[in-house]
C-alpha atoms as a PDB file:
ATOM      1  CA  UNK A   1      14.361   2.826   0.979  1.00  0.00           C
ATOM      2  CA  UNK A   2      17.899   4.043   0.908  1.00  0.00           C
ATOM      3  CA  UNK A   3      20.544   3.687   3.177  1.00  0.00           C
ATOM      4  CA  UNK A   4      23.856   5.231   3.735  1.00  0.00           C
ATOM      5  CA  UNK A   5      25.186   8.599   3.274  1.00  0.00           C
ATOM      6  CA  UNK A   6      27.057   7.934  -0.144  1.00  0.00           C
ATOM      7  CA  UNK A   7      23.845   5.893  -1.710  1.00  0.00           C
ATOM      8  CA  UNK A   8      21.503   8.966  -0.728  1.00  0.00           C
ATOM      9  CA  UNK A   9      24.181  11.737  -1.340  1.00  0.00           C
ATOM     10  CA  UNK A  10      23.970  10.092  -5.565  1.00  0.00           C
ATOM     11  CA  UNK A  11      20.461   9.477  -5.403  1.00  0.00           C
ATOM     12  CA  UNK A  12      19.983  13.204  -4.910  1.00  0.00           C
ATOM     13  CA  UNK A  13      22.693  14.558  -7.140  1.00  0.00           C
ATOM     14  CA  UNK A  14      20.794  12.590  -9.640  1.00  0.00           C
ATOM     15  CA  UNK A  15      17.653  14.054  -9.474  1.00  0.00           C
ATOM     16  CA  UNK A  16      16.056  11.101  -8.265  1.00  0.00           C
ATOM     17  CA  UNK A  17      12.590  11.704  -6.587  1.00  0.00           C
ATOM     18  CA  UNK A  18      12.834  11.247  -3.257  1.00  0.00           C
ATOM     19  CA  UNK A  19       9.956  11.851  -0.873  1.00  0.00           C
ATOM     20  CA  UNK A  20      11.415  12.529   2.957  1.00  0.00           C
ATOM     21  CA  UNK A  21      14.780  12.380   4.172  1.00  0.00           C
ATOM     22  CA  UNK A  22      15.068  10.872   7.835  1.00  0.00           C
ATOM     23  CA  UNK A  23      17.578  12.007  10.006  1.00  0.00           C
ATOM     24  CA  UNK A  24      18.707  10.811  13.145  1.00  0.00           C
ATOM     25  CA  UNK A  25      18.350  13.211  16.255  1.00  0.00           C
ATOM     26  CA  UNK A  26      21.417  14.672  17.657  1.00  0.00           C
ATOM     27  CA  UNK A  27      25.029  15.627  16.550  1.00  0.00           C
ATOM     28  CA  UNK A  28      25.455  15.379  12.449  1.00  0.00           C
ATOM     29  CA  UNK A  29      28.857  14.972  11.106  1.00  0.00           C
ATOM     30  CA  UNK A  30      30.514  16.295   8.174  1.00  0.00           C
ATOM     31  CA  UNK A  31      28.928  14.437   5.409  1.00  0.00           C
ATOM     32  CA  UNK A  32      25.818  13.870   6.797  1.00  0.00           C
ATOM     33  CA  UNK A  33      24.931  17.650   6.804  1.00  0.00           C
ATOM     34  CA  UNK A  34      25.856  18.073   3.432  1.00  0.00           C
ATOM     35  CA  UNK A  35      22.953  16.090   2.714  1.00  0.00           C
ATOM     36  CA  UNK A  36      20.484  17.244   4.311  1.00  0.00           C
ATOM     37  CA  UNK A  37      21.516  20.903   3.213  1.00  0.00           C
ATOM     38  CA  UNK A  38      21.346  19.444  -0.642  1.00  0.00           C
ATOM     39  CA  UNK A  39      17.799  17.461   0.464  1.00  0.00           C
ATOM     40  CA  UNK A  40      16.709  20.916   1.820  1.00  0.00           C
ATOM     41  CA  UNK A  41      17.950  22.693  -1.444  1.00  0.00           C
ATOM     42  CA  UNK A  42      15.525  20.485  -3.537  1.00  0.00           C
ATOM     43  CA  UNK A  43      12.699  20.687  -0.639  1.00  0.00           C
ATOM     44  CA  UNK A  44      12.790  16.908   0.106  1.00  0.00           C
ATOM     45  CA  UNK A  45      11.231  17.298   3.854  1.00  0.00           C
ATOM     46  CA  UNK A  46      13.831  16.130   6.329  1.00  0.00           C
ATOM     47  CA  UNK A  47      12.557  14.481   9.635  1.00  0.00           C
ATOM     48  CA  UNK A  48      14.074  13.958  13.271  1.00  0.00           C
ATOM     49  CA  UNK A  49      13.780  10.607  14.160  1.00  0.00           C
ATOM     50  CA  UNK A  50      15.405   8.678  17.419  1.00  0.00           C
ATOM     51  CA  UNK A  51      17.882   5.840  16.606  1.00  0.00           C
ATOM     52  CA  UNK A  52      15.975   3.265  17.924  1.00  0.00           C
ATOM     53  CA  UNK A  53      13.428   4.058  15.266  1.00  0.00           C
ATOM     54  CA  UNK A  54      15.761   4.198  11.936  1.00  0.00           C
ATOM     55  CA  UNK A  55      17.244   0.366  13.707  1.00  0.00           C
ATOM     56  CA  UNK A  56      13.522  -0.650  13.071  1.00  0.00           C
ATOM     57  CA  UNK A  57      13.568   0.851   9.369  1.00  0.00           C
ATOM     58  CA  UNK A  58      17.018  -0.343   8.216  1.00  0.00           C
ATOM     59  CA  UNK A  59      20.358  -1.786   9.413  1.00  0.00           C
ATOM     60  CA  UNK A  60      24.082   0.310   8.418  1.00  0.00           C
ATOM     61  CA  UNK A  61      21.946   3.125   7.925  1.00  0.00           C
ATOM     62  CA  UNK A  62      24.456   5.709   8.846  1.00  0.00           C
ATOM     63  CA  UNK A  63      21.864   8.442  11.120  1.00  0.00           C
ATOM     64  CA  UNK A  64      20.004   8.877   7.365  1.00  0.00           C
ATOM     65  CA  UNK A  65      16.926   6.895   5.547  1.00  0.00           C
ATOM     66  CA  UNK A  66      15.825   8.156   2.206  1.00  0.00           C
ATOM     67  CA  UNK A  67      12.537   7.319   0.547  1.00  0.00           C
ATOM     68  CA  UNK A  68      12.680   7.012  -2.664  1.00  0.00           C
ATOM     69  CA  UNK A  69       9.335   7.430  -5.137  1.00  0.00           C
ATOM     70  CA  UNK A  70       8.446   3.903  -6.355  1.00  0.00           C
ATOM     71  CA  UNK A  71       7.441   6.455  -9.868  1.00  0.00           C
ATOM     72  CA  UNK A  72       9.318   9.046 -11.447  1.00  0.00           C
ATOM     73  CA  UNK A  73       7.632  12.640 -11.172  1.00  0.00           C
ATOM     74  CA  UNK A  74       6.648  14.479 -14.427  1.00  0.00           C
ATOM     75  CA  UNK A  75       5.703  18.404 -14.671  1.00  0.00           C
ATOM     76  CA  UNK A  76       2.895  20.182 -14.880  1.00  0.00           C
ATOM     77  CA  UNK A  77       4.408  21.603 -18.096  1.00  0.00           C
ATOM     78  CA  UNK A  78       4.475  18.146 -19.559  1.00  0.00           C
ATOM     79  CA  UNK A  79       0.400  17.782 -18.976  1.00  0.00           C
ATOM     80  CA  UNK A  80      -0.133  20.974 -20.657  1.00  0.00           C
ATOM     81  CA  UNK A  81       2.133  19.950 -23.516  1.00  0.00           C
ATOM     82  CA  UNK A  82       0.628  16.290 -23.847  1.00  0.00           C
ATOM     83  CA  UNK A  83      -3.186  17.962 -24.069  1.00  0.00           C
ATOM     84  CA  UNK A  84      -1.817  20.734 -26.909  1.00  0.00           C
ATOM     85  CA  UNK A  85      -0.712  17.574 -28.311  1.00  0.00           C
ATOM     86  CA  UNK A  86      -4.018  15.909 -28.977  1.00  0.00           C
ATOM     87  CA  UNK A  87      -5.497  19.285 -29.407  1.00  0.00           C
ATOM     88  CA  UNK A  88      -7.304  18.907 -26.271  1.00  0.00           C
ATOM     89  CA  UNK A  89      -8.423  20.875 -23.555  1.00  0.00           C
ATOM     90  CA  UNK A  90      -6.032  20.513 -20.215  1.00  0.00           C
ATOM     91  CA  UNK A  91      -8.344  18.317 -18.146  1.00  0.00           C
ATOM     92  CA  UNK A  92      -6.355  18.199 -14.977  1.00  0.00           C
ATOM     93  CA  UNK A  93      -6.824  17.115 -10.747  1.00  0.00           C
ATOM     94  CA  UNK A  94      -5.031  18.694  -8.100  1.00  0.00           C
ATOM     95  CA  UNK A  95      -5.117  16.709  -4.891  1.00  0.00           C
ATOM     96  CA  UNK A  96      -5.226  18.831  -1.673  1.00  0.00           C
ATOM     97  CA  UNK A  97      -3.654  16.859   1.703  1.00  0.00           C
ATOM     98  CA  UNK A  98      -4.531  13.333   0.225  1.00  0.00           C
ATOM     99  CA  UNK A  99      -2.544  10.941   2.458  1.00  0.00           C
ATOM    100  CA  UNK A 100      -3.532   7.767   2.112  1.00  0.00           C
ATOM    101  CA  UNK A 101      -1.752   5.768  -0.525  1.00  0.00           C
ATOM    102  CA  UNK A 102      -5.021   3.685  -1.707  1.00  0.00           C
ATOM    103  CA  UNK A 103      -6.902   6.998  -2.420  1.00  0.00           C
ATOM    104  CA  UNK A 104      -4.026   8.909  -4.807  1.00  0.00           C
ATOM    105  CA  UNK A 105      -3.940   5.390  -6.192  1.00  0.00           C
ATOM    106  CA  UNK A 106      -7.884   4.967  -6.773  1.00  0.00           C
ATOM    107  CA  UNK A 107      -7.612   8.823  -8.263  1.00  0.00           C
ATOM    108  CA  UNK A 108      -5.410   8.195 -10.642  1.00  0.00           C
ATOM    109  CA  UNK A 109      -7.096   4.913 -11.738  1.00  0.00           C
ATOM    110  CA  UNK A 110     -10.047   7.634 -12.009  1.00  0.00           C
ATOM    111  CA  UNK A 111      -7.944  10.034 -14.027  1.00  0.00           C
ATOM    112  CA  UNK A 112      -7.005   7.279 -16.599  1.00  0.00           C
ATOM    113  CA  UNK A 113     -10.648   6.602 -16.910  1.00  0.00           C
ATOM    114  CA  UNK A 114     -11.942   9.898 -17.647  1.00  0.00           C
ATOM    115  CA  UNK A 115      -8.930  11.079 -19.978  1.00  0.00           C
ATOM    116  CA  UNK A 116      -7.084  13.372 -17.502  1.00  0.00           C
ATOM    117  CA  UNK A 117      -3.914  14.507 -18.700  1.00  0.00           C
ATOM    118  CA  UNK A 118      -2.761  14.581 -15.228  1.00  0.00           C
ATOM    119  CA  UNK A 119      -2.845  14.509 -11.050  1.00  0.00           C
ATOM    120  CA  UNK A 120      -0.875  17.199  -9.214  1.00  0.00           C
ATOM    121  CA  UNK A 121       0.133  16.814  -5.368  1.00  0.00           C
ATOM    122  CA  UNK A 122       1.638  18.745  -3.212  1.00  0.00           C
ATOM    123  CA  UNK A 123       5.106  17.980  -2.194  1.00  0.00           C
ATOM    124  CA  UNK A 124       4.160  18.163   1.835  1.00  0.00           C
ATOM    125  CA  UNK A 125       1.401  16.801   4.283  1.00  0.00           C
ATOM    126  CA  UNK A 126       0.191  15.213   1.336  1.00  0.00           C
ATOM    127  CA  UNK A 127       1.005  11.114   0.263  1.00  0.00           C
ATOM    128  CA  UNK A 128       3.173  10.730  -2.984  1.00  0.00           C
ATOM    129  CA  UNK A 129       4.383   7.515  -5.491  1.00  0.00           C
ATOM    130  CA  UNK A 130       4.397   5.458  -2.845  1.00  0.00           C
ATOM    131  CA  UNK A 131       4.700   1.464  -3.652  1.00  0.00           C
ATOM    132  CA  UNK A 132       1.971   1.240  -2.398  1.00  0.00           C
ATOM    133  CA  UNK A 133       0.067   4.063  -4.479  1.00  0.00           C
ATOM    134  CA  UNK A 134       1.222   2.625  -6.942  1.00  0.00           C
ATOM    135  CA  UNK A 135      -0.111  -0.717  -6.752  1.00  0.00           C
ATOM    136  CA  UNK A 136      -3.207   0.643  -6.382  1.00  0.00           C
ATOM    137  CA  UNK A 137      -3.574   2.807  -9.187  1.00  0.00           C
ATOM    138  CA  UNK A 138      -3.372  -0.563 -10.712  1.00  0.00           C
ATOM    139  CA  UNK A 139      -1.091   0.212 -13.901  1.00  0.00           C
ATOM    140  CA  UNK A 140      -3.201   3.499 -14.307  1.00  0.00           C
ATOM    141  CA  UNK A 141       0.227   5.294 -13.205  1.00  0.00           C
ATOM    142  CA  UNK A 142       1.861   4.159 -16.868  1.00  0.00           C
ATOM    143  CA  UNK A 143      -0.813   6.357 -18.528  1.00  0.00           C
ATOM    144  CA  UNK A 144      -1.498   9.845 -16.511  1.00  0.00           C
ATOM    145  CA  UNK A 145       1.131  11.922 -15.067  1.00  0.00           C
ATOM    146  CA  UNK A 146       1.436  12.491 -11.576  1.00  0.00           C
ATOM    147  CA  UNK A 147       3.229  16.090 -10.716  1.00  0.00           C
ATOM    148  CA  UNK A 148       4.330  17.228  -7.562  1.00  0.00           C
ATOM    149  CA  UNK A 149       4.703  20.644  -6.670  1.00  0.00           C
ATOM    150  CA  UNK A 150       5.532  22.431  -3.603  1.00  0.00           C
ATOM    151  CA  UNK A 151       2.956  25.603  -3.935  1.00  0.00           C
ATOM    152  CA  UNK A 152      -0.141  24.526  -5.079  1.00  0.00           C
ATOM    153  CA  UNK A 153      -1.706  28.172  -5.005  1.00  0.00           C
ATOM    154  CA  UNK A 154       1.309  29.102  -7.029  1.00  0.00           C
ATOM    155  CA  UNK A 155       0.161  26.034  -9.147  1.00  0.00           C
ATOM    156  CA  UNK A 156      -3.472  27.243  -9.547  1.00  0.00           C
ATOM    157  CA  UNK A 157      -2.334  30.759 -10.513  1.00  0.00           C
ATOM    158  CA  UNK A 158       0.029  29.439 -13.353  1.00  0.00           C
ATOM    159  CA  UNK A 159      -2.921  27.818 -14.683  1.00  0.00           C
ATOM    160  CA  UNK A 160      -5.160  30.524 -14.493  1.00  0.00           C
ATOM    161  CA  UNK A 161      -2.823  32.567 -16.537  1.00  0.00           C
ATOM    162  CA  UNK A 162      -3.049  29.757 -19.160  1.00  0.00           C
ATOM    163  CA  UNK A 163      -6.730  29.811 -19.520  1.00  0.00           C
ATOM    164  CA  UNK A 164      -7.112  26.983 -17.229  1.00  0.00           C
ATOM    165  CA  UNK A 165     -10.030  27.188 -14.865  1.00  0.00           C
ATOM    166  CA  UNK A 166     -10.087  25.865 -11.340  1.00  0.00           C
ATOM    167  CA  UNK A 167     -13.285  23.866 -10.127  1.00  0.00           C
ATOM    168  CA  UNK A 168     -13.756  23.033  -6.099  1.00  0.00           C
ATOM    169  CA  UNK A 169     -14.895  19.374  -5.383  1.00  0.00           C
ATOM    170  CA  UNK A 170     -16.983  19.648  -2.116  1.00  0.00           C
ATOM    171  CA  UNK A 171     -19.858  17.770  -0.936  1.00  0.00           C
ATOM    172  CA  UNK A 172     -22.631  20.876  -0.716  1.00  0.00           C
ATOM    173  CA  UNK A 173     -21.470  22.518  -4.278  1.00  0.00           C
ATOM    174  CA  UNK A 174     -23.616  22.796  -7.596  1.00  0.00           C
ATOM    175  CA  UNK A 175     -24.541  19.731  -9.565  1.00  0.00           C
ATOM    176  CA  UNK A 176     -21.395  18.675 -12.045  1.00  0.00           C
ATOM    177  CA  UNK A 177     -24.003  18.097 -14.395  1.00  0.00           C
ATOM    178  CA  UNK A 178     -24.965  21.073 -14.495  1.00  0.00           C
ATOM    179  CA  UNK A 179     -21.727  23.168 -14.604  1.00  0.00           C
ATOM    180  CA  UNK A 180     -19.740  24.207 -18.325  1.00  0.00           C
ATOM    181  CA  UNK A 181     -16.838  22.859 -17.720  1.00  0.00           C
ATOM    182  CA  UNK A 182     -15.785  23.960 -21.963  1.00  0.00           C
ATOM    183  CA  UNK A 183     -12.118  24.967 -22.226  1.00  0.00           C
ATOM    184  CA  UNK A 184      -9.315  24.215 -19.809  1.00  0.00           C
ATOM    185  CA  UNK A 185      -9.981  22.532 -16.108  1.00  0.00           C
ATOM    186  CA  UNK A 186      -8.261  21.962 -13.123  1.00  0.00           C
ATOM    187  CA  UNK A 187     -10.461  20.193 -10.123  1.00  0.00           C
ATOM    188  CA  UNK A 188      -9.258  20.399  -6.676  1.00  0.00           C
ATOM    189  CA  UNK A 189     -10.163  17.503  -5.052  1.00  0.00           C
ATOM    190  CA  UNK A 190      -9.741  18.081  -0.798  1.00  0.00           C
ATOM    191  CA  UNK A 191      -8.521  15.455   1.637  1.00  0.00           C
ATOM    192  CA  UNK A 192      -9.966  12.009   3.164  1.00  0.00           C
ATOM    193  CA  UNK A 193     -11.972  14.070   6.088  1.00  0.00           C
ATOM    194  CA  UNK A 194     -11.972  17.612   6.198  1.00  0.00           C
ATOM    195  CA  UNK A 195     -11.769  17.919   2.233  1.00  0.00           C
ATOM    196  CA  UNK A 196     -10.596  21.264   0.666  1.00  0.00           C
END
């Protein structure tokens, strides 16, 4: 968590992942809509929240609370390149509205296992590098790369035009055992209850 306007104003002129922005309701000075124009620039979401509410979170926290990742972000370039590497196939999982921390966590202890190059996640109404994700991947987060985009159709078109096919996970689809999964695949895996 980060506090302050100056301590969040660096954090994002570094590049820093950040995953929300909270802002207190009512009048913003100066300095504190400067952030959240530059948060809104790099489509960090930016939330209302009463005083009372950001007192809980944090103390001095000037009307804004950052959050930052607890992992630094890589691309979904970087997967691509690290299969071409080992002259693999892109074997990759895109997560669709998966909020809870201990299921990205689980996946991506599932991705190490299985030799994914990589998890994508959308930037909103989805969970992201939380600490807690991350303790529950269980170190699995030091060996697959976690991406986060903010389109994932735009995603799953950019792959298709890189021979990567796209593969639904649902509950009442065709046997994976029985499906050729041979060249390039992305599976979409759906959220916690109402899946894809």
């Amino acid at each position: 968590i980060l506090c302050g306007r100056n301590p969040i104003r660096e954090a994002l002129k570094s590049d820093r992942d950040i995953e929300k922005l909270l802002v207190q309701k009512g009048e913003l000075s100066g300095s504190a809509k400067e952030i959240v124009q530059l948060a809104k620039e790099k489509k960090i979401p930016v939330q209302e929240v009463e005083k009372n509410r950001m007192d809980e979170i944090a103390e001095h926290h000037q009307g804004l609370i950052a959050y930052a990742s607890a992992y630094q972000y890589s691309t979904v370039e970087d997967m691509l390149a690290d299969a071409k590497a080992k002259n693999e196939a892109p074997f990759l999982l895109i997560l669709d509205g998966i909020t809870d921390p201990h299921n990205l966590g689980a996946i991506i202890r599932t991705a190490d296992c299985v030799g994914a190059h990589g998890v994508i996640v959308p930037m909103r109404r989805s969970v992201g590098l939380t600490p807690a994700a991350v303790k529950a991947s269980a170190g699995a987060v030091e060996h697959v790369k976690v991406a986060r985009v903010t389109n994932v159709t735009r995603t799953i078109d950019d792959l298709k035009a890189q021979n990567v096919w796209t593969y639904a996970v649902t509950m009442n689809g065709k046997n994976y055992e029985k499906v050729d999964f041979s060249g390039g695949v992305a599976l979409v895996i759906g959220a916690e209850g109402e899946g894809i």
